[in-house]
Protein backbone atom coordinates (compact mmCIF):
# COMPACT_ATOMS: atom_id res chain seq x y z
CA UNK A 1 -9.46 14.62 28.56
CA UNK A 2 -9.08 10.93 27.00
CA UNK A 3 -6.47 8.94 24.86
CA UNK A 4 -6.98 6.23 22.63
CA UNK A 5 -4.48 3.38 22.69
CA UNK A 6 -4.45 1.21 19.26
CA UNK A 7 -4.59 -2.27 18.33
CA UNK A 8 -1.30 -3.33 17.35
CA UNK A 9 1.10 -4.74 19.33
CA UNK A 10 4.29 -2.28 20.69
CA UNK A 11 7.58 -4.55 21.23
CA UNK A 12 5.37 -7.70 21.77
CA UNK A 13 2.98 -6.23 23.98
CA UNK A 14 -0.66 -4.85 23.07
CA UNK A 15 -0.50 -1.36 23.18
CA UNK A 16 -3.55 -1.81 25.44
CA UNK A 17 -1.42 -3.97 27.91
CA UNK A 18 1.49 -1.95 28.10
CA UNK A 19 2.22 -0.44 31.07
CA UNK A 20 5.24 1.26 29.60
CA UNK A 21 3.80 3.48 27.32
CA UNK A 22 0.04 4.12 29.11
CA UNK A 23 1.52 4.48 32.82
CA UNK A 24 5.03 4.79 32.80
CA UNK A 25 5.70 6.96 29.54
CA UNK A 26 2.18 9.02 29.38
CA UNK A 27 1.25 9.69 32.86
CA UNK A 28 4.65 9.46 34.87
CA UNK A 29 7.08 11.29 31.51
CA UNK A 30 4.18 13.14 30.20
CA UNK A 31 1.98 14.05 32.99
CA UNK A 32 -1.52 13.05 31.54
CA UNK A 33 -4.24 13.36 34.01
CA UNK A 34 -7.13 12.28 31.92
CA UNK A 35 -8.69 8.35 30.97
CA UNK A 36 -7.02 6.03 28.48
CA UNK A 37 -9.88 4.03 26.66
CA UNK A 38 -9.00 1.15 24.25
CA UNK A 39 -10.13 1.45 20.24
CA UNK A 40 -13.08 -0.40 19.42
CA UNK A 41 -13.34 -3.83 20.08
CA UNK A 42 -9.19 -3.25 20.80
CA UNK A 43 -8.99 -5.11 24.22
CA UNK A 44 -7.23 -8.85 24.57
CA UNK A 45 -6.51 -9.27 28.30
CA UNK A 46 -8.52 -7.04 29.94
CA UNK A 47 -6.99 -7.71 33.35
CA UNK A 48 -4.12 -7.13 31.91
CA UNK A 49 -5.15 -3.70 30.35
CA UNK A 50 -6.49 -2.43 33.74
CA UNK A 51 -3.01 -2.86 35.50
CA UNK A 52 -1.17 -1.30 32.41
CA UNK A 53 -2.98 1.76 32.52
CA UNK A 54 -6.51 1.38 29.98
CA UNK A 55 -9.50 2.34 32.30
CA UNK A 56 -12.36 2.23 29.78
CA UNK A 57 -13.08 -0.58 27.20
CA UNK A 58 -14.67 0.35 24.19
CA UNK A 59 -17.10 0.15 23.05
CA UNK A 60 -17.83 -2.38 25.92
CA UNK A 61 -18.14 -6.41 26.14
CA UNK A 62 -21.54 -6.29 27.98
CA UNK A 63 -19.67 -7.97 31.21
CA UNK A 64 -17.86 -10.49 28.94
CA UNK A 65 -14.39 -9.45 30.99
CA UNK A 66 -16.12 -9.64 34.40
CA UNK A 67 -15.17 -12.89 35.62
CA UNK A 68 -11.79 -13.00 34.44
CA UNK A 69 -11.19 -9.53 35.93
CA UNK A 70 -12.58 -10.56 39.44
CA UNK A 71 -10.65 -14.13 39.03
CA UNK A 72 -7.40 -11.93 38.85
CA UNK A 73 -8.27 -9.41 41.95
CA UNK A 74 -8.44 -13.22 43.90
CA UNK A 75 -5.40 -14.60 42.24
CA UNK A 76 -3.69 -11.45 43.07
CA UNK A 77 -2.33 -10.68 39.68
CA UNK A 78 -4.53 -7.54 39.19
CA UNK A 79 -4.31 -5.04 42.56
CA UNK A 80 -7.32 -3.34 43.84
CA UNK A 81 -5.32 -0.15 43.87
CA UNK A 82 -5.45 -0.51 39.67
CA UNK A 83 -8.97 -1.24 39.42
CA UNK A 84 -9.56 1.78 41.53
CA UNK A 85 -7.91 4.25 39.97
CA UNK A 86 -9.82 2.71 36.73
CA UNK A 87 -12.72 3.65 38.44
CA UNK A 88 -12.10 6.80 39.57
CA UNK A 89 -10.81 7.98 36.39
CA UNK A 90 -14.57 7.06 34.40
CA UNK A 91 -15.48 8.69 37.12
CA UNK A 92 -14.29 11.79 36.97
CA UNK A 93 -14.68 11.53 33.36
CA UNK A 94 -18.43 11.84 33.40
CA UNK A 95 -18.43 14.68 36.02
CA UNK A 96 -16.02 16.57 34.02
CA UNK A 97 -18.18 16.28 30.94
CA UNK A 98 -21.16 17.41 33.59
CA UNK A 99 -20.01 20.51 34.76
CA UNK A 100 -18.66 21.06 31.11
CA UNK A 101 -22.25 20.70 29.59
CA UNK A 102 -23.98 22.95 32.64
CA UNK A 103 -21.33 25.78 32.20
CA UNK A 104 -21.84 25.67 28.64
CA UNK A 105 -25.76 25.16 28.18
CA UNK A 106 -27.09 27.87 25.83
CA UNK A 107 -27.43 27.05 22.31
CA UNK A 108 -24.57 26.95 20.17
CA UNK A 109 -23.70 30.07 17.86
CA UNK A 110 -23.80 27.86 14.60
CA UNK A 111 -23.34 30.52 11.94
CA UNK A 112 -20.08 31.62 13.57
CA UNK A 113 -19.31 27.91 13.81
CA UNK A 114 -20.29 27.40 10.12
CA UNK A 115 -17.58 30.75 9.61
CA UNK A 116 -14.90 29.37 11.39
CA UNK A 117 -15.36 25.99 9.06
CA UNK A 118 -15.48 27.98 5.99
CA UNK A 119 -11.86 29.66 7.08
CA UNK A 120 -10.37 26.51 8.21
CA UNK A 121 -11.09 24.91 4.73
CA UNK A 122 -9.68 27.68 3.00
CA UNK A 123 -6.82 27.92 5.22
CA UNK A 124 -6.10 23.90 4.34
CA UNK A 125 -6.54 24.48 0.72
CA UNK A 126 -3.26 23.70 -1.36
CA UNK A 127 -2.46 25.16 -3.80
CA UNK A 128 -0.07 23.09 -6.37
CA UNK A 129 0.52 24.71 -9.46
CA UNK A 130 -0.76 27.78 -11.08
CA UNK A 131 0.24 29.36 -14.44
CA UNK A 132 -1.98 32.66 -13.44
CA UNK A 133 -5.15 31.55 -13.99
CA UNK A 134 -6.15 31.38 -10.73
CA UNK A 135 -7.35 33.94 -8.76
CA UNK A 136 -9.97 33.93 -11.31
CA UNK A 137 -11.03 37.00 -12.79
CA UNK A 138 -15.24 36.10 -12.21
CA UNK A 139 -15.87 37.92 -16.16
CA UNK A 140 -16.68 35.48 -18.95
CA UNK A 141 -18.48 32.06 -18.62
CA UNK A 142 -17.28 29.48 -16.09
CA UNK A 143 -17.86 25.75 -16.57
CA UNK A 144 -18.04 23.56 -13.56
CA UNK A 145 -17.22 20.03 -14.02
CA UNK A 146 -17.56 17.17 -11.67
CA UNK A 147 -20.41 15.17 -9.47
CA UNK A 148 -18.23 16.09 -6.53
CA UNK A 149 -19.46 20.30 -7.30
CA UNK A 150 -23.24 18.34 -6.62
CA UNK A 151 -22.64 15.50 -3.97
CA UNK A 152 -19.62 17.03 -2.43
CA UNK A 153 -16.94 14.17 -0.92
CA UNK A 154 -16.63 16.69 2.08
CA UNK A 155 -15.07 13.86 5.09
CA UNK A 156 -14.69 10.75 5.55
CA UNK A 157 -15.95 7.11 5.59
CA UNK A 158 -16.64 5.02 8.22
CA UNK A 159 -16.70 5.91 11.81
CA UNK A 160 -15.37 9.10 11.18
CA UNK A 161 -18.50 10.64 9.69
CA UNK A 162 -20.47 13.48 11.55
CA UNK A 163 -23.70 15.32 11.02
CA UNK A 164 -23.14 18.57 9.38
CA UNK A 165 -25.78 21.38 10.82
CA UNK A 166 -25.47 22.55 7.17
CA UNK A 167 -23.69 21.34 3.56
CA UNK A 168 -21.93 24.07 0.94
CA UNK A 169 -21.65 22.90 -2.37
CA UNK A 170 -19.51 24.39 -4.33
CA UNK A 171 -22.45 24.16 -7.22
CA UNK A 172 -24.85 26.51 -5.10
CA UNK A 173 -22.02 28.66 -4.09
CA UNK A 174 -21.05 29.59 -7.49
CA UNK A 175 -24.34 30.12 -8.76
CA UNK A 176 -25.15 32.61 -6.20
CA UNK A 177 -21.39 34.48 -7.79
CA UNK A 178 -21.63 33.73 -11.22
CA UNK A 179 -25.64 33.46 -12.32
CA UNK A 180 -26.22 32.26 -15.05
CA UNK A 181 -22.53 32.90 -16.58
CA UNK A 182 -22.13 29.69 -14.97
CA UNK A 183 -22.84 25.95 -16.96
CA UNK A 184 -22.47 22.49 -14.87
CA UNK A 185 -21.91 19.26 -16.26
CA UNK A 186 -21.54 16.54 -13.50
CA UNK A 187 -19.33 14.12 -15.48
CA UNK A 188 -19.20 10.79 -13.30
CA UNK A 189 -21.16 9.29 -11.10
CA UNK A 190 -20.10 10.37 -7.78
CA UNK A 191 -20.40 7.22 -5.73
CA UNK A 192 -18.69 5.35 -8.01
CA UNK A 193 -16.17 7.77 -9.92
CA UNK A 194 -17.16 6.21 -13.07
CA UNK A 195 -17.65 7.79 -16.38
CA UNK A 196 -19.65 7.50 -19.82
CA UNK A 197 -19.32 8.15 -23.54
CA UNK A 198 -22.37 10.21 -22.89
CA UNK A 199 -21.04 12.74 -19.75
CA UNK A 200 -17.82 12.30 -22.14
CA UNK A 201 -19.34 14.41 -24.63
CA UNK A 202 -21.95 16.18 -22.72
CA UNK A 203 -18.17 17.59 -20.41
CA UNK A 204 -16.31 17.90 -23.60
CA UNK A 205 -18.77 20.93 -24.78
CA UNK A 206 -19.55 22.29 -21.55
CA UNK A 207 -15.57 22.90 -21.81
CA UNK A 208 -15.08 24.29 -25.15
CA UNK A 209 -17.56 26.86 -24.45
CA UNK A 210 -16.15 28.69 -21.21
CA UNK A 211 -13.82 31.24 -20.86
CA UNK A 212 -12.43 29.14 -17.82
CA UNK A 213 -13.31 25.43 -16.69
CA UNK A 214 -13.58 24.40 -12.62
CA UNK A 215 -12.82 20.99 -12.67
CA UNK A 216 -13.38 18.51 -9.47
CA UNK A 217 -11.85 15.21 -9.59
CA UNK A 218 -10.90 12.57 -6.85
CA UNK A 219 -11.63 9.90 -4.60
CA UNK A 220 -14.96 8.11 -3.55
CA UNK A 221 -15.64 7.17 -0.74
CA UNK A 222 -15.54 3.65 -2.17
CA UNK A 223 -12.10 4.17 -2.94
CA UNK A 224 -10.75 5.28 0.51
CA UNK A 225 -12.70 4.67 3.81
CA UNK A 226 -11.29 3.23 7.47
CA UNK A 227 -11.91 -0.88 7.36
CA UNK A 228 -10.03 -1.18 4.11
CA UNK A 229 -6.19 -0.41 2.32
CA UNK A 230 -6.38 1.32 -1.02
CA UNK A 231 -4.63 -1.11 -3.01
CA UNK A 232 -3.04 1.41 -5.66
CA UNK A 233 -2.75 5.29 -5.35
CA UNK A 234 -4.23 5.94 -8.31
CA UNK A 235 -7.60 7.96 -8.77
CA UNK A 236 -10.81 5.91 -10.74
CA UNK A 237 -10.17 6.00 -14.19
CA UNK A 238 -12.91 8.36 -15.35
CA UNK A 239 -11.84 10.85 -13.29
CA UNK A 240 -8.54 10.11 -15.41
CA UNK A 241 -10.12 10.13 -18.18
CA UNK A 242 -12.58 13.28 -17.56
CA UNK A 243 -8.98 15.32 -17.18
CA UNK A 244 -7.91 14.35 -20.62
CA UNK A 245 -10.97 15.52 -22.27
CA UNK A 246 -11.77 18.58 -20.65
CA UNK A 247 -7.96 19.51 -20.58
CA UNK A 248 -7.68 19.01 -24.52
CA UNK A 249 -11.21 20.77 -24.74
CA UNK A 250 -10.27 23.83 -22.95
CA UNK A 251 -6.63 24.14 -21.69
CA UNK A 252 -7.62 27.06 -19.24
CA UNK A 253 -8.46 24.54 -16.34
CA UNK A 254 -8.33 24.55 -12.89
CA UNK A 255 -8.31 20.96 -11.63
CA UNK A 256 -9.21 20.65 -8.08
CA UNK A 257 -8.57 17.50 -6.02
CA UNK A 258 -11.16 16.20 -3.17
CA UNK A 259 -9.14 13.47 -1.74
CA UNK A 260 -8.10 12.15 1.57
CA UNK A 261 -4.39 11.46 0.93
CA UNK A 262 -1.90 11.58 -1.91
CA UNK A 263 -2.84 10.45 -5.30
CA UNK A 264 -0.98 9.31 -8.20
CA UNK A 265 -1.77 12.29 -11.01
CA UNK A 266 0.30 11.57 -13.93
CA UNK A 267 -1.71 14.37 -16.12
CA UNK A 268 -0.40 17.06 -13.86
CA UNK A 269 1.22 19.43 -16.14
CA UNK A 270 -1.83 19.49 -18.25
CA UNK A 271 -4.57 22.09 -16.04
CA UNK A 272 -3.47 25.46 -16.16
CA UNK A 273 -4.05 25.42 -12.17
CA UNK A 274 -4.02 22.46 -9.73
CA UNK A 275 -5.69 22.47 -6.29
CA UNK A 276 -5.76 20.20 -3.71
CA UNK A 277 -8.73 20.73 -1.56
CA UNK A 278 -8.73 18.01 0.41
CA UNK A 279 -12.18 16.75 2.43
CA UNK A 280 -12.86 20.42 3.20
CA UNK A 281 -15.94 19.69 5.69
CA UNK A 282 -18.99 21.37 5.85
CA UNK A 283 -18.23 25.17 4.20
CA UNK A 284 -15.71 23.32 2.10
CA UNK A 285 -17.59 24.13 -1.57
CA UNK A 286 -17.79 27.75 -0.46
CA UNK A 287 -14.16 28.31 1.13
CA UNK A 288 -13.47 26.52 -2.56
CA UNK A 289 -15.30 28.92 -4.26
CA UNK A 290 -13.39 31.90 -1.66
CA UNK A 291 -9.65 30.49 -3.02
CA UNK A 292 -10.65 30.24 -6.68
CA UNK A 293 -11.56 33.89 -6.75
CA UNK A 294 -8.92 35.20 -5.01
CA UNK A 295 -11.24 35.77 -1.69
CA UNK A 296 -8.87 34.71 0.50
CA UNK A 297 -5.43 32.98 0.16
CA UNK A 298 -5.39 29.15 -0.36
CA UNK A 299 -3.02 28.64 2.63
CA UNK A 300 -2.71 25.03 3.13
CA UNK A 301 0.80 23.50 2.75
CA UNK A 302 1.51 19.44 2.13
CA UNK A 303 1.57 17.54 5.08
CA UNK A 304 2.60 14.67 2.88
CA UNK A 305 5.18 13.66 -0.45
CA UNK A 306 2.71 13.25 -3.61
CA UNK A 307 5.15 10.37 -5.44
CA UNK A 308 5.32 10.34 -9.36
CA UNK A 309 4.10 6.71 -8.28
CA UNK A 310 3.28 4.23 -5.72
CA UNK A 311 5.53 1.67 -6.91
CA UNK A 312 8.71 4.44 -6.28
CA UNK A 313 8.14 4.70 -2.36
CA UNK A 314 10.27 0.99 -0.32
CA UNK A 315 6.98 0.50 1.18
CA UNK A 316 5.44 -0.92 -2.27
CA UNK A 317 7.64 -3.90 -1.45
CA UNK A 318 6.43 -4.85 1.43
CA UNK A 319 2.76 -3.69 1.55
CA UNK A 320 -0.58 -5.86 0.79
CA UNK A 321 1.40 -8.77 0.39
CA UNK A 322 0.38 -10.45 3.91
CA UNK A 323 -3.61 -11.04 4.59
CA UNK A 324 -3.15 -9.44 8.24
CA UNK A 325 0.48 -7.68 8.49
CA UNK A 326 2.36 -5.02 7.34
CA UNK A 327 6.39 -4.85 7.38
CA UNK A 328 7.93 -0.92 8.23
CA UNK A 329 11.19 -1.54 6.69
CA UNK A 330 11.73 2.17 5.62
CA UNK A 331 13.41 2.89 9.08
CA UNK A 332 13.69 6.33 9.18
CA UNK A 333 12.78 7.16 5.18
CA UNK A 334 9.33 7.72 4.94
CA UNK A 335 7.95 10.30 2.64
CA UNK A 336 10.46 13.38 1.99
CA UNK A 337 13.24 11.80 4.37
CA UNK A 338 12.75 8.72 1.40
CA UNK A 339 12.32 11.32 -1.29
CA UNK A 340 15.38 13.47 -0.31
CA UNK A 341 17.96 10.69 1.06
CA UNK A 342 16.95 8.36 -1.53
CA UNK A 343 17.02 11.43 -4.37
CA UNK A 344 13.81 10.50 -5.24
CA UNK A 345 11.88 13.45 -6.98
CA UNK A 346 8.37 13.30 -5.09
CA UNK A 347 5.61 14.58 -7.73
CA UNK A 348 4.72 17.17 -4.86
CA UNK A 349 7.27 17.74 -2.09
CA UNK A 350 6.02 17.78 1.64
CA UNK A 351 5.79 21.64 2.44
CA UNK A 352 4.73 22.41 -0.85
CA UNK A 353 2.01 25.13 -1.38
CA UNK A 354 1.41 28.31 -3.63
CA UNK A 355 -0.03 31.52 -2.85
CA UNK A 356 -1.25 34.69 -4.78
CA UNK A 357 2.00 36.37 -4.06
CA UNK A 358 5.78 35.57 -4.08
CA UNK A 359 8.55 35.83 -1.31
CA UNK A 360 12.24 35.98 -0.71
CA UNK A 361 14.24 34.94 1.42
CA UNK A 362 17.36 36.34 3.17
CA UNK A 363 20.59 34.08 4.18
CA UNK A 364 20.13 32.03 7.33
CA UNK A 365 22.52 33.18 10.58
CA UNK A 366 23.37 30.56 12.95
CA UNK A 367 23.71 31.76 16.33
CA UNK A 368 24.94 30.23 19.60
CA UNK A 369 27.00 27.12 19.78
CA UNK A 370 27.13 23.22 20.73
CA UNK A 371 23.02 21.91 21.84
CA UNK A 372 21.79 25.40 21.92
CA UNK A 373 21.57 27.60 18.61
CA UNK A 374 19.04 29.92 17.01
CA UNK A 375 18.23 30.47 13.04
CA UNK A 376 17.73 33.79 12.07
CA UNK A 377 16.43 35.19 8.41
CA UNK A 378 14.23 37.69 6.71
CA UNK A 379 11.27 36.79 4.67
CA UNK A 380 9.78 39.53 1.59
CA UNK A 381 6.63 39.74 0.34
CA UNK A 382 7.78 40.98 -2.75
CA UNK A 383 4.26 40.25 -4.51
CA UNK A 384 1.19 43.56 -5.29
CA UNK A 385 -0.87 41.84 -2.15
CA UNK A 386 -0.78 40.27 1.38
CA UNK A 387 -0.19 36.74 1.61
CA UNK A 388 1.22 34.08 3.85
CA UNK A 389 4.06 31.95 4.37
CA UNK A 390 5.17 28.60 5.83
CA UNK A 391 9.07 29.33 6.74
CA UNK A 392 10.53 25.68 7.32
CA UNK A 393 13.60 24.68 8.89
CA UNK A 394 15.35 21.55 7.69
CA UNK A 395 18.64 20.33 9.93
CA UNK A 396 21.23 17.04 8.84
CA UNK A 397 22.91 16.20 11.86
CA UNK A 398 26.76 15.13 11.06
CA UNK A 399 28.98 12.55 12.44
CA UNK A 400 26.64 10.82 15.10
CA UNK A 401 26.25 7.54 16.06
CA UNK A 402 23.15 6.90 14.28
CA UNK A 403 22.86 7.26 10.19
CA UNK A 404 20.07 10.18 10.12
CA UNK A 405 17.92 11.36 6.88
CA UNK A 406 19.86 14.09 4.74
CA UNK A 407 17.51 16.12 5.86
CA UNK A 408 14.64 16.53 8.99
CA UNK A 409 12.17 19.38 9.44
CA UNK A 410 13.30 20.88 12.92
CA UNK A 411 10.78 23.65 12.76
CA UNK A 412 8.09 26.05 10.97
CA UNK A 413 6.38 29.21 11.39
CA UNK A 414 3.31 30.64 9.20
CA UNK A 415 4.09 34.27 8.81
CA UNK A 416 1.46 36.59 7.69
CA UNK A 417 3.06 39.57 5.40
CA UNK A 418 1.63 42.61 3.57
CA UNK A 419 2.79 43.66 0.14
CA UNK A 420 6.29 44.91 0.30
CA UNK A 421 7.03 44.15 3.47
CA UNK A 422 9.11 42.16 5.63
CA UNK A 423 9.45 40.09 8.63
CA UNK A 424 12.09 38.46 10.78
CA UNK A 425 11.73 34.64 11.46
CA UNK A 426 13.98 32.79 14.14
CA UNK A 427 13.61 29.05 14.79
CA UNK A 428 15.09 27.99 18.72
CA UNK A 429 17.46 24.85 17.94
CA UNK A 430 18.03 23.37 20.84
CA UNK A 431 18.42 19.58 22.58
CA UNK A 432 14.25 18.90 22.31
CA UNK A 433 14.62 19.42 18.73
CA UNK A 434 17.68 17.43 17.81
CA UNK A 435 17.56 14.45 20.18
CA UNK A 436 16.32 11.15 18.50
CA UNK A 437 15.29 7.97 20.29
CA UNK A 438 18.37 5.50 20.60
CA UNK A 439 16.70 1.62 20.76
CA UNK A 440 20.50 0.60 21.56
CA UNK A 441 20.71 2.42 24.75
CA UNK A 442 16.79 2.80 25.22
CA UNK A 443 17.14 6.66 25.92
CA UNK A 444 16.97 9.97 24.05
CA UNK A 445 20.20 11.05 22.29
CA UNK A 446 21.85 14.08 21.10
CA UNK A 447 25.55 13.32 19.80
CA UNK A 448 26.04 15.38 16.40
CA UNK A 449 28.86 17.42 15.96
CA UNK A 450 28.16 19.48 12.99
CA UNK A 451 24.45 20.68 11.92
CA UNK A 452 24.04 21.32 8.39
CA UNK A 453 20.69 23.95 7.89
CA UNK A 454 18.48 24.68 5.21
CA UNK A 455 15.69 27.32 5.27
CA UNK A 456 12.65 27.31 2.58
CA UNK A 457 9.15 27.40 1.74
CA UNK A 458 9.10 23.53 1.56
CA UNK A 459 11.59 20.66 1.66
CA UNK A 460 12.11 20.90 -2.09
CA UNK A 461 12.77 24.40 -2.35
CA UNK A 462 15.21 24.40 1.13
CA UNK A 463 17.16 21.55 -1.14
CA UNK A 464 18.13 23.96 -3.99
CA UNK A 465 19.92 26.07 -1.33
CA UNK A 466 23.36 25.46 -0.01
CA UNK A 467 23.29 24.43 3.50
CA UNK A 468 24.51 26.34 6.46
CA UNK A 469 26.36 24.67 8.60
């Protein structure tokens, strides 16, 4: 129904006064029907915005555009026809929102709501490492460690924050499995992420005296929020420090991250199980507490390269060094095209996820010839129970005109498979996915010769196989 143009400025224009990519590229190329409304507080020219294609300022100037706009209907550099189809398209906004509202005016169904929020988290869980502690068994005592089990960092900060119609905890939530088999030590302070001698201690014998330790770790709000850059990638140091103690104290840990974005986590290796969680919304402590014991599959996979460090990725060079501008000089390599090209070893690759079972896969056949080809293999679930997996397909086009990344994901497919069982995956190939925006000629291009292919469950594990070309 609406898109929201941004701030910057695209090829010297604001993206909020460029007809090119709001009229010409969106509606014309792409055939949106719906309103374009600026960010907030986004507009410059606003006469200039109306004939490029923005029809609703946000969140309004109280009339402070008025004049100017009128001045430019008289001048003749702003035509009625663009204010009108402004118009009509707020217009139509609100009576599409109408009739949406009356069609849909009973009271929402907010258990099955709450449900499908508890899935989704557990579907977006990661899992990163596991030495078969996890699923956990539920016998023996289980410590939980971390404010963040109490005051959960479910979403984010800033504008993006919405009114839950109910919280999960994963503190309630494992009481109600565990009893009182279950001990809690909060460890920081969870506004702050900070740490003292005190929780220290108080976490370091919670620890010792479980047959299995929940840890939760990660950001603060006050550590990553719209309105400000994180200046380093690395978490607060208690949290750093809360790992090394309750890792030395029990070594039968499963550290779980509750984090917006990657994280610098030299300590790794040290958990017997990591898991990123993410900002797992409203049911995210019990779809938590649902992939720790083996409920359901964590079956998130990395959108995103976790680096070894922030000072490894070419952006580090450039970035925070100007008071209102960042330089892209990365071109093409950002996160595992940089990681890959550059043969830089991410910590975590993009794709990267474990499940509860394991899968093979079968050789890749390349079908078809020159723009058009499919990729054909098998996948095995070759594990004692159902799981699922994220087959990716990773292409290096040869000999074009245009250096390209060793290697670009072309395509991916979750496949759901039972234990012992197998299914056939085939990925279409074609122009759409193998074109690449020339700024020389100012059109799309396709001119590779030769396609080298690589099939795995991540970018990383699609590298240690020998490409088919």
């Amino acid at each position: 129904w609406t898109v929201m143009c941004a701030y910057n400025l695209v090829n010297g224009e604001h993206a909020g006064e460029s007809r090119k990519p709001l009229t010409d590229i969106l509606r014309t190329e792409w055939g949106f029907q719906g309103l374009v409304m600026s960010d907030w507080m986004a507009v410059a020219d606003r006469p200039a915005g109306v004939h490029a294609g923005l029809d609703l300022e946000m969140p309004s100037s109280s009339g402070a555009w008025d004049a100017r706009v009128q001045a430019a209907l008289k001048e003749g550099t702003l035509s009625r026809e663009d204010l009108d189809r402004a118009c009509v398209r707020v217009v139509a906004l609100l009576l599409r929102v109408a009739a949406g509202r009356a069609a849909n005016s009973g009271a929402p169904d907010l258990d099955a709501h709450h449900a499908l929020a508890r899935r989704a988290a557990a579907a977006g869980t990661v899992l990163l490492a596991n030495d078969g502690l996890l699923p956990l068994s539920g016998q023996g005592r289980v410590a939980l460690i971390g404010a963040f089990a109490e005051t959960p960092r479910y979403q984010g900060a800033g504008s993006s924050q919405v009114q839950p119609t109910r919280l999960d905890a994963a503190l309630p939530a494992l009481r109600e499995r565990l009893g009182d088999r279950l001990d809690y030590a909060p460890g920081y302070d969870a506004a702050t992420g900070a740490t003292t001698p005190e929780l220290l201690a108080e976490t370091r014998r919670v620890a010792a005296g479980a047959d299995a330790v929940i840890l939760l770790v990660g950001l603060p709000a006050s550590h990553e929020s719209e309105g400000f850059d994180r200046e380093h990638l690395r978490l607060p140091r208690g949290h750093d420090d809360l790992v090394e103690v309750v890792t030395a104290a029990n070594p039968r840990t499963a550290a779980v991250l509750c984090n917006g974005a990657p994280v610098e986590i030299g300590w790794a290796d040290r958990p017997a199980a990591l898991v990123e969680a993410y900002l797992g919304g409203q049911a995210g402590g019990a779809a938590l507490v649902d992939v720790l014991f083996g409920d359901v599959e964590p079956g998130g996979r990395l959108a995103e390269s976790f680096p070894m460090a922030g000072s490894e990725l070419p952006a580090s060079a450039n970035f925070s060094d100007h008071p209102t501008q960042v330089q892209y000089r990365e071109g093409f390599n950002v996160g595992y095209r940089f990681h890959d090209t550059a043969h830089v070893a991410p910590r975590f690759c993009f794709g990267h996820g474990l499940g509860y079972t394991r899968f093979e896969y079968s050789e890749p056949i390349v079908t078809g010839a020159g723009v058009d080809r499919d990729v054909s293999l098998t996948v095995t679930n070759v594990g004692q129970r159902a799981g699922s997996e994220v087959v990716q397909l990773y292409v290096h086009q040869r000999h074009g005109t245009s250096s390209r990344p060793i290697r670009e994901l072309k395509g991916f497919e979750r496949v759901s498979i039972g234990a012992g069982e197998t299914r056939t995956v085939t990925f279409d190939l074609g122009p759409d996915q193998l074109r690449y925006w020339s700024a020389a000629t100012r059109d799309w291009v396709q001119d590779a010769t030769e396609l080298d292919v690589w099939v795995g469950g991540s970018s990383a594990a699609a590298a240690e196989e020998s490409p088919t070309v």
